[in-house]
C-alpha atoms as a PDB file:
ATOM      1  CA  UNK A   1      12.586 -42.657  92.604  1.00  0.00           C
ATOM      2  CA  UNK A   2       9.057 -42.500  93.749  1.00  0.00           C
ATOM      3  CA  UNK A   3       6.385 -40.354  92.025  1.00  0.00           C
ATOM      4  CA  UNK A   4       6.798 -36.910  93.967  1.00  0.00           C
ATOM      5  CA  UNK A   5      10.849 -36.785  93.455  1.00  0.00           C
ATOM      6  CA  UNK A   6       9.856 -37.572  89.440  1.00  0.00           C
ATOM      7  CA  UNK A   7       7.652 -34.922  89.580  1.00  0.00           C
ATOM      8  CA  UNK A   8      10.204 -32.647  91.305  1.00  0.00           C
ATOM      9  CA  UNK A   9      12.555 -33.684  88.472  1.00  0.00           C
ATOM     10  CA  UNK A  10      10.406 -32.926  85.697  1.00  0.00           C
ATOM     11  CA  UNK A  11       9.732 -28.889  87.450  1.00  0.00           C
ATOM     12  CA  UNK A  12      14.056 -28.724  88.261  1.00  0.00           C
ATOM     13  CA  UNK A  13      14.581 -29.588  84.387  1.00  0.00           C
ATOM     14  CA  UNK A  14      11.645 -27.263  83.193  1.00  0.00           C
ATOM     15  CA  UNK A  15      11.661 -23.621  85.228  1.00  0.00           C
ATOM     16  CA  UNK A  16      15.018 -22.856  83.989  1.00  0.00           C
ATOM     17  CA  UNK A  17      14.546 -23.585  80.536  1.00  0.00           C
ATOM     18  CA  UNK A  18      11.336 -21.078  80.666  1.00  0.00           C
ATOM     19  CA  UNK A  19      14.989 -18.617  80.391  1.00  0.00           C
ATOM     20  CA  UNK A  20      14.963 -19.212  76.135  1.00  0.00           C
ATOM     21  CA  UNK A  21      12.360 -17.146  75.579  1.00  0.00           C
ATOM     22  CA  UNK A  22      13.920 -14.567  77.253  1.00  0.00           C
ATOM     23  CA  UNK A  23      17.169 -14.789  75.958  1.00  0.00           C
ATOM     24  CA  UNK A  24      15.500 -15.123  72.327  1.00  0.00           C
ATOM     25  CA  UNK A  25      13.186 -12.020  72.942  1.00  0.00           C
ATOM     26  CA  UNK A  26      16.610  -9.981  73.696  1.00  0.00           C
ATOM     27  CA  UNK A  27      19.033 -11.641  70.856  1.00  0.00           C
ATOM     28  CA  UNK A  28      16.185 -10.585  68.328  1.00  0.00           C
ATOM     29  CA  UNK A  29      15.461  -7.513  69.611  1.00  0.00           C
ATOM     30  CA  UNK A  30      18.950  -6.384  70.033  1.00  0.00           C
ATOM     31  CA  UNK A  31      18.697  -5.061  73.077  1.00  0.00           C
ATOM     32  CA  UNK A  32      18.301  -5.546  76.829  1.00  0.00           C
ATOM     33  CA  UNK A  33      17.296  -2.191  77.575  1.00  0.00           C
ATOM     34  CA  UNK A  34      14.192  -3.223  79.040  1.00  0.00           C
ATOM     35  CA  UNK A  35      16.033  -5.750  81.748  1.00  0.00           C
ATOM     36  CA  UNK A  36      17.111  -4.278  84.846  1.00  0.00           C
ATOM     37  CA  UNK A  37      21.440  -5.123  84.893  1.00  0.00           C
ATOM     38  CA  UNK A  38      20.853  -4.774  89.075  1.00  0.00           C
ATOM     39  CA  UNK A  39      17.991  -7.581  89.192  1.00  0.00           C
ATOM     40  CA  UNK A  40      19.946  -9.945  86.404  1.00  0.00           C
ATOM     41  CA  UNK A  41      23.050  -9.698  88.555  1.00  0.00           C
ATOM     42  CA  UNK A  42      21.576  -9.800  92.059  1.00  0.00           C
ATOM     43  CA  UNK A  43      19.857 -13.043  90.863  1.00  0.00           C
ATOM     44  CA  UNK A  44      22.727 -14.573  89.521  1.00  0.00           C
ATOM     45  CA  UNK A  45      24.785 -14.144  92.335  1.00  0.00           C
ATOM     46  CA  UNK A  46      22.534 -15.379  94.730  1.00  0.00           C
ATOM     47  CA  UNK A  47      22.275 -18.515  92.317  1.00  0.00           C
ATOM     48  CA  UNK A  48      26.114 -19.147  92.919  1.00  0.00           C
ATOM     49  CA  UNK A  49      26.231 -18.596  95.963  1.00  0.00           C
ATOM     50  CA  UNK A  50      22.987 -21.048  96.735  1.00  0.00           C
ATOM     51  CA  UNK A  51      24.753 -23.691  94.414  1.00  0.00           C
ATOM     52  CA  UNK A  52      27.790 -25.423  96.542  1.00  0.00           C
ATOM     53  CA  UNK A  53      24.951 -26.858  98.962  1.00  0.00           C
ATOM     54  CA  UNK A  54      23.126 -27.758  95.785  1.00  0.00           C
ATOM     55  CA  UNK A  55      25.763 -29.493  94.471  1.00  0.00           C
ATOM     56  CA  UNK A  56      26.735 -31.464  97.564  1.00  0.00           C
ATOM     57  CA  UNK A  57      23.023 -31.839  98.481  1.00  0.00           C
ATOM     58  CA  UNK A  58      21.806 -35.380  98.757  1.00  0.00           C
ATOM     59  CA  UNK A  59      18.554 -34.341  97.233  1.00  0.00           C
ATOM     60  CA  UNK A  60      19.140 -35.606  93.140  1.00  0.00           C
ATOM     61  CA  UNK A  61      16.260 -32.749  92.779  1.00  0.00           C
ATOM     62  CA  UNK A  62      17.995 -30.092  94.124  1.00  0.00           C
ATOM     63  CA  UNK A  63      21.051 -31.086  92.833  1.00  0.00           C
ATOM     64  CA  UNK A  64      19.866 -31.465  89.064  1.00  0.00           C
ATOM     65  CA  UNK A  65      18.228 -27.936  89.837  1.00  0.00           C
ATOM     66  CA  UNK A  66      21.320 -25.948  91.005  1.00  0.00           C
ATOM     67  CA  UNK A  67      23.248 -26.757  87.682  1.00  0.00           C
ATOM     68  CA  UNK A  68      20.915 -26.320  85.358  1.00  0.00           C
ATOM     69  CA  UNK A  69      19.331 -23.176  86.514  1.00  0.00           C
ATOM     70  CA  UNK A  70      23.393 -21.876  87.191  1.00  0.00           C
ATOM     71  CA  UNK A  71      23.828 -22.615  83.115  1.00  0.00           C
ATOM     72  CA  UNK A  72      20.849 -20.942  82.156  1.00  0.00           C
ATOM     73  CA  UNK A  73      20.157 -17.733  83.928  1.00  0.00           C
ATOM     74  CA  UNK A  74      24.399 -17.342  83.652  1.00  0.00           C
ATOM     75  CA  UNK A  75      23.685 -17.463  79.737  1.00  0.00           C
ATOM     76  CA  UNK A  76      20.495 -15.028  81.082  1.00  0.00           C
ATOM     77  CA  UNK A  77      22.924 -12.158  82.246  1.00  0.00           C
ATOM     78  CA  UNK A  78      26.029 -13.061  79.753  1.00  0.00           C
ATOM     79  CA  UNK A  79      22.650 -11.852  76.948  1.00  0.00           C
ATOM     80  CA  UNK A  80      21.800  -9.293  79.324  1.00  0.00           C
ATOM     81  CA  UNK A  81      25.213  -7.865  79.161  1.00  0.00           C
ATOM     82  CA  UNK A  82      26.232  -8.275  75.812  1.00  0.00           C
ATOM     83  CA  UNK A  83      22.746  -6.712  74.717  1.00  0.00           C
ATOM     84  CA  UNK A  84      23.424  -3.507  77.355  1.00  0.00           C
ATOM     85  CA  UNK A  85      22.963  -0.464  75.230  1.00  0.00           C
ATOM     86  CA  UNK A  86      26.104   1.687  76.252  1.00  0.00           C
ATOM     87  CA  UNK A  87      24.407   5.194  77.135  1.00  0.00           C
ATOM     88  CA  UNK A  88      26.719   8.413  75.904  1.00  0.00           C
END
């Protein structure tokens, strides 16, 4: 691995953790109120459907990117959700 695909590694293991301090902020606030459900949800489903060719990618960056931003911003929405306020 040369020095640009390390530092490529170090960014796809480090923007989707940047996600806990959202989903902290929410689980201690109780709420989700202030998240848009149509952005959440319109990123996350552009995430799956972007991660078959990062899975099969021969790119180890991309690769190592695709599944652990799908974790993260999945637990990003499941908070999102589960946080959702019902209105009456």
């Amino acid at each position: 691995m040369d020095f640009i695909q390390v530092l490529g590694m170090i960014g796809a293991i480090v923007m989707p953790l940047w996600n806990i301090p959202l989903i902290v902020r929410i689980v201690r606030r109780r709420s989700s109120e202030d998240m848009s459900l149509w952005w959440a949800i319109g990123v996350w489903v552009c995430i799956i459907l972007m991660a078959p060719a990062g899975y099969f990618s021969e790119d180890i960056v991309m690769k190592t990117f695709s599944i652990i931003n799908l974790i993260f911003f999945s637990c990003v929405v499941f908070i999102v959700v589960m946080y959702r306020k019902r209105k009456s």
